[in-house]
C-alpha atoms as a PDB file:
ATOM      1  CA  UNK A   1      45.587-114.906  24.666  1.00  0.00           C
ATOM      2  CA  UNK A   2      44.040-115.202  28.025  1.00  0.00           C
ATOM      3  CA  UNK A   3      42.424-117.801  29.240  1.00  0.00           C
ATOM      4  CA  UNK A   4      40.069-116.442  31.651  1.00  0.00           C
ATOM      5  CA  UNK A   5      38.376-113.001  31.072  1.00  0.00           C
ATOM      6  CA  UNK A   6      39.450-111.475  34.799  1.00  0.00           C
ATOM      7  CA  UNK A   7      40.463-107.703  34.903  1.00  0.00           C
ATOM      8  CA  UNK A   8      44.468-107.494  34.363  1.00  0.00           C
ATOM      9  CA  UNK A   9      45.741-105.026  36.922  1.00  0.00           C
ATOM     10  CA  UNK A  10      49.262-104.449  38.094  1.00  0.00           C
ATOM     11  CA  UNK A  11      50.971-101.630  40.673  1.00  0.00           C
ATOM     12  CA  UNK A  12      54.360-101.125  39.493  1.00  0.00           C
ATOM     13  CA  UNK A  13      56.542 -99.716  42.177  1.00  0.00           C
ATOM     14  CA  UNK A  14      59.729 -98.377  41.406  1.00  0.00           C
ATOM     15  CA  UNK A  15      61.749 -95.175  42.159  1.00  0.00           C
ATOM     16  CA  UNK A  16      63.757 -94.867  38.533  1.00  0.00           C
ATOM     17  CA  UNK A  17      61.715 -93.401  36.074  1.00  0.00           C
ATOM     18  CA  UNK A  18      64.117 -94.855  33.411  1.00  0.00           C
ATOM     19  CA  UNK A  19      62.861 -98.505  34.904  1.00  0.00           C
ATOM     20  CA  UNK A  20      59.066 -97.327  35.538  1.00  0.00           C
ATOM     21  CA  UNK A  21      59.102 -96.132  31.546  1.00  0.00           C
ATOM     22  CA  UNK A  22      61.130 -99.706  30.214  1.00  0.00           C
ATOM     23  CA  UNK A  23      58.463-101.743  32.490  1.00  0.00           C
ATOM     24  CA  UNK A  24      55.428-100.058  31.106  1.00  0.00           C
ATOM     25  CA  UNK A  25      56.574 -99.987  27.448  1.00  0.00           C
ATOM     26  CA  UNK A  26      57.678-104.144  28.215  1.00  0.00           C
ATOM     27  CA  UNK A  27      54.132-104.886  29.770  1.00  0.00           C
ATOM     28  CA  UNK A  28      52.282-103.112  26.283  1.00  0.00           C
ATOM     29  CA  UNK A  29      54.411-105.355  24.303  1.00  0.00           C
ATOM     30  CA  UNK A  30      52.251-107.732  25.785  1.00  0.00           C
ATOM     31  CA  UNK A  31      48.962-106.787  25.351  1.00  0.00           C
ATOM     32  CA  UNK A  32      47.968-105.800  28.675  1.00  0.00           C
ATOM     33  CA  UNK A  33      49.024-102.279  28.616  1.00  0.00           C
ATOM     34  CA  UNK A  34      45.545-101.039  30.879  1.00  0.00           C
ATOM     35  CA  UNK A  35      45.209-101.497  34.271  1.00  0.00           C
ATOM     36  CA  UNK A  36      48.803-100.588  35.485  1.00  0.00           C
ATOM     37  CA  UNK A  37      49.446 -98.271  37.992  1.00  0.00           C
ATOM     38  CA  UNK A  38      53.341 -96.775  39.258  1.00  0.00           C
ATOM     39  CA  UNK A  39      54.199 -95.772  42.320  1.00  0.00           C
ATOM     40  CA  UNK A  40      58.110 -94.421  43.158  1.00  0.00           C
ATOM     41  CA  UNK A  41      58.409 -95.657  46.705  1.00  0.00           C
ATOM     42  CA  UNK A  42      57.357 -97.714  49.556  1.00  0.00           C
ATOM     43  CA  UNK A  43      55.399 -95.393  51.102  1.00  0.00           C
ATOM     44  CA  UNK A  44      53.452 -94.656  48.066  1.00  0.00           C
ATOM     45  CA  UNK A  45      52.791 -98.124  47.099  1.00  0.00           C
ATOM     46  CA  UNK A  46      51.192 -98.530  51.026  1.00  0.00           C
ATOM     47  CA  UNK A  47      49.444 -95.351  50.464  1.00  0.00           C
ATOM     48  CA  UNK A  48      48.058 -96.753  47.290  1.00  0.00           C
ATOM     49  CA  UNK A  49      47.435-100.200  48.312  1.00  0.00           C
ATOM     50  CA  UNK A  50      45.141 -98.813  51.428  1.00  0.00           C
ATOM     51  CA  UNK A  51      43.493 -95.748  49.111  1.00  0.00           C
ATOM     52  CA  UNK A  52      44.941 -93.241  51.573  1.00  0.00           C
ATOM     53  CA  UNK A  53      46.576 -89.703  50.745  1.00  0.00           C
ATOM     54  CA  UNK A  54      46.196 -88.650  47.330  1.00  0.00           C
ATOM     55  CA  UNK A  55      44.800 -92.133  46.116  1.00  0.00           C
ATOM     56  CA  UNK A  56      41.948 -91.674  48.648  1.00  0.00           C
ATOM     57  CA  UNK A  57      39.877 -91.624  45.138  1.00  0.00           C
ATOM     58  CA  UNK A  58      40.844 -95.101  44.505  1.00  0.00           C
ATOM     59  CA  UNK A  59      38.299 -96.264  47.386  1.00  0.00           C
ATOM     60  CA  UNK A  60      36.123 -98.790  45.636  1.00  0.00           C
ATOM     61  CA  UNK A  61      38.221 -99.680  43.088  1.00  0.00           C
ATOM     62  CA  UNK A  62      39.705-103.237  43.380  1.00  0.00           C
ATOM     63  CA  UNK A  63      43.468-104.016  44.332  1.00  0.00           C
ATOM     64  CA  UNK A  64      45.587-104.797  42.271  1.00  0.00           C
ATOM     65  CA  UNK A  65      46.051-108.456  40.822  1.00  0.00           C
ATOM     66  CA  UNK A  66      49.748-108.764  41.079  1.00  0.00           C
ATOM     67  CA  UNK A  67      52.835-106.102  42.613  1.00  0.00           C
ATOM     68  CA  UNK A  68      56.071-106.079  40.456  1.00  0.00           C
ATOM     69  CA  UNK A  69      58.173-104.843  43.564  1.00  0.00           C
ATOM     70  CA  UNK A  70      61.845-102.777  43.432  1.00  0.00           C
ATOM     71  CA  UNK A  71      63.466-103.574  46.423  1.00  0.00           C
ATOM     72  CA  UNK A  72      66.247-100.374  46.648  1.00  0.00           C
ATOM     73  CA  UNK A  73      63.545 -97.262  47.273  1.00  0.00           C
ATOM     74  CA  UNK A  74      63.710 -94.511  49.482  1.00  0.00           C
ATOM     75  CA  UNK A  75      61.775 -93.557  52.163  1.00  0.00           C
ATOM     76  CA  UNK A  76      60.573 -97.185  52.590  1.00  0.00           C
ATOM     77  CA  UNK A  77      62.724-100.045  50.463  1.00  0.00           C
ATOM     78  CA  UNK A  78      61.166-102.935  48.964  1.00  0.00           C
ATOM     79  CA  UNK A  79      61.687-105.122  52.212  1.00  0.00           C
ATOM     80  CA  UNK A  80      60.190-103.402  54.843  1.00  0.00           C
ATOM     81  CA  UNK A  81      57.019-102.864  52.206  1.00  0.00           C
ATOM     82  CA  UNK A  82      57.119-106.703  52.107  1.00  0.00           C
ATOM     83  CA  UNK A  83      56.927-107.063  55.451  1.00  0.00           C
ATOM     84  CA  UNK A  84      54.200-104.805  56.091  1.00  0.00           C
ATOM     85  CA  UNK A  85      51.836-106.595  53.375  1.00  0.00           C
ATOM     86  CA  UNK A  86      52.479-110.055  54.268  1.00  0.00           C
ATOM     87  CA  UNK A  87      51.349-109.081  58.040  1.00  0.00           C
ATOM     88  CA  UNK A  88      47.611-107.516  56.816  1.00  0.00           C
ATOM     89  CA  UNK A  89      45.080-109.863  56.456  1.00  0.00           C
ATOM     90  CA  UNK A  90      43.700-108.060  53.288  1.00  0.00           C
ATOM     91  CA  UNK A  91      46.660-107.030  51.609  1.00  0.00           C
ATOM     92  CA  UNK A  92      49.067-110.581  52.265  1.00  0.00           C
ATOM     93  CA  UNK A  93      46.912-112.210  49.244  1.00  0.00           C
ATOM     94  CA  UNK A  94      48.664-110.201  46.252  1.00  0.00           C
ATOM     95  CA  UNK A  95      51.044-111.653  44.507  1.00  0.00           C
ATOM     96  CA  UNK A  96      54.475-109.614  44.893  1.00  0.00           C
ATOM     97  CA  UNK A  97      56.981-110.104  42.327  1.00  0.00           C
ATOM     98  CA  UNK A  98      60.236-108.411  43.346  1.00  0.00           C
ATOM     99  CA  UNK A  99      62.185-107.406  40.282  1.00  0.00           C
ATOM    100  CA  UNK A 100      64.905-105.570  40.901  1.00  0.00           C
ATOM    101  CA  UNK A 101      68.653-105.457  39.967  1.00  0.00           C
ATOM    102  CA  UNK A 102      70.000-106.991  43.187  1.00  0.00           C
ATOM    103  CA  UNK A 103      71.253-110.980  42.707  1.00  0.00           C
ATOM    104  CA  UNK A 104      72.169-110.722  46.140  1.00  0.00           C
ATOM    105  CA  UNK A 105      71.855-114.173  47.606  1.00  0.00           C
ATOM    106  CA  UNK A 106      71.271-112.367  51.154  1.00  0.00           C
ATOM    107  CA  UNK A 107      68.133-110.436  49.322  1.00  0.00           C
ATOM    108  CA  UNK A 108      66.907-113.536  47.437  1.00  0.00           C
ATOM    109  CA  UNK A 109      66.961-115.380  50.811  1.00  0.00           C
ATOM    110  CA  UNK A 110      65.552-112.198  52.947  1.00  0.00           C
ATOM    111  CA  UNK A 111      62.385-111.890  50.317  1.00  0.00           C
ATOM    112  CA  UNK A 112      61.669-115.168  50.267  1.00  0.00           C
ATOM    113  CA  UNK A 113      61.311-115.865  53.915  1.00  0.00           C
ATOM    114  CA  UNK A 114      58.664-112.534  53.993  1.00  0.00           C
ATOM    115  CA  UNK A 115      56.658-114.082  51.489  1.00  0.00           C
ATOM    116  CA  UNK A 116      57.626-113.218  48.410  1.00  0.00           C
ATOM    117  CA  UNK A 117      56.028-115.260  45.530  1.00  0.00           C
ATOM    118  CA  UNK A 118      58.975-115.038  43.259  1.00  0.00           C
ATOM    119  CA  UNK A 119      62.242-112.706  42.759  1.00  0.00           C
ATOM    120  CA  UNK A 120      63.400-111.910  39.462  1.00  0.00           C
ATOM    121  CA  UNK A 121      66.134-110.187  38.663  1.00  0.00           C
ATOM    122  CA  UNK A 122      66.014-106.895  36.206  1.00  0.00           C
ATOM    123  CA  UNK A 123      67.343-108.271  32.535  1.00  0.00           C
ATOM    124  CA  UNK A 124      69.947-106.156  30.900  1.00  0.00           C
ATOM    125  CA  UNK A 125      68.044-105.554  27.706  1.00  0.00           C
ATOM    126  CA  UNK A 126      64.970-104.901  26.382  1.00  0.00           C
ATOM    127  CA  UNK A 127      63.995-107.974  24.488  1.00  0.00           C
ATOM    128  CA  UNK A 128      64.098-109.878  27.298  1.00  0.00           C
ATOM    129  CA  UNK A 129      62.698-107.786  29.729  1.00  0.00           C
ATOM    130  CA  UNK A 130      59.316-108.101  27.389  1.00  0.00           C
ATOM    131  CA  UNK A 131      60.335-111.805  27.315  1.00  0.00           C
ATOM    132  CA  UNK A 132      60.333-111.514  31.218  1.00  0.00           C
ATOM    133  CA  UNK A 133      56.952-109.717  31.563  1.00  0.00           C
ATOM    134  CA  UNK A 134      55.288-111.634  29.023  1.00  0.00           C
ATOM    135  CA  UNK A 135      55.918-115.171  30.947  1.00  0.00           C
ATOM    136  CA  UNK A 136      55.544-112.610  34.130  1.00  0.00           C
ATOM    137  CA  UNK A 137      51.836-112.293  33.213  1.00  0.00           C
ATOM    138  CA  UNK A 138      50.764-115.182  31.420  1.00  0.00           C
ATOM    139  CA  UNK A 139      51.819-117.311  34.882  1.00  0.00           C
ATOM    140  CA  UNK A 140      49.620-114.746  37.110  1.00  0.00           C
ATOM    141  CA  UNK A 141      46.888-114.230  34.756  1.00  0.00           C
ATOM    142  CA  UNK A 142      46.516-117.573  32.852  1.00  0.00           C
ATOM    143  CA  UNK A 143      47.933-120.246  34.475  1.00  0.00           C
ATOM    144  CA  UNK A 144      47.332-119.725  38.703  1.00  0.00           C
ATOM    145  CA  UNK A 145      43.413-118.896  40.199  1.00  0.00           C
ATOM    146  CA  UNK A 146      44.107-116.252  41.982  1.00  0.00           C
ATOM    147  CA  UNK A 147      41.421-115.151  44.892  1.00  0.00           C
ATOM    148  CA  UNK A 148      38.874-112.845  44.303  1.00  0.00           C
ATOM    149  CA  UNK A 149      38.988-110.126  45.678  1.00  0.00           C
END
């Protein structure tokens, strides 16, 4: 149950549709299965984030609440997308989660020092994936204010 009543919105990006399809069917397991958006790459996520391209629809709409992160994309990888939101004023206030399959100490250290609020690394199975995104969640949208947007 949540605590406070705030619209629940998360932009997944991720480039394996395997992972994309696990994450979604994890985050309905725990009952906030509307207000989550996929991207497959940096670029996209970027495009999304600033309603340009084909999300140019999404002007007006707010941002999202948090950013589950990959960090092994093409076109633009998970670290230089990082790096680019923690340097805009606007978009440095979401909460990035990277989650990803690297347990690279180098990566850990790397996404940390651009501002990364936390790295988790992608469990092996199912159960605790949902295990993952459920405690995921509840400590973004229940326990920390978050600014408005």
């Amino acid at each position: 149950m949540r605590v406070a009543e705030k619209p629940i919105s998360i932009l997944v990006a991720d480039d394996d549709p395997d992972d994309r399809l696990l994450i979604a069917e994890a985050l309905v397991d725990t009952d906030i299965a509307e207000g989550i958006d996929f991207v497959e790459d940096g670029v996209e996520l970027l495009a999304y984030l600033r309603r340009q391209e084909k999300f140019a629809p999404l002007k007006g709409r707010a941002l999202p609440a948090l950013i589950l992160l990959d960090l092994n994309m093409p076109r633009k990888d998970g670290r230089e997308v990082l790096d680019e939101l923690k340097s805009d004023p606007v978009l440095r206030r979401i909460p990035v989660v990277v989650l990803t399959t690297s347990n690279a100490e180098e990566d850990i250290q790397r996404t940390y020092d651009l501002g990364v609020s936390s790295f988790i690394v992608k469990p092996v199975s199912f159960e605790t994936l949902v295990s993952t995104m459920r405690t995921v969640t509840r400590y973004w949208f229940d326990t920390v204010s978050l600014p408005e947007q």
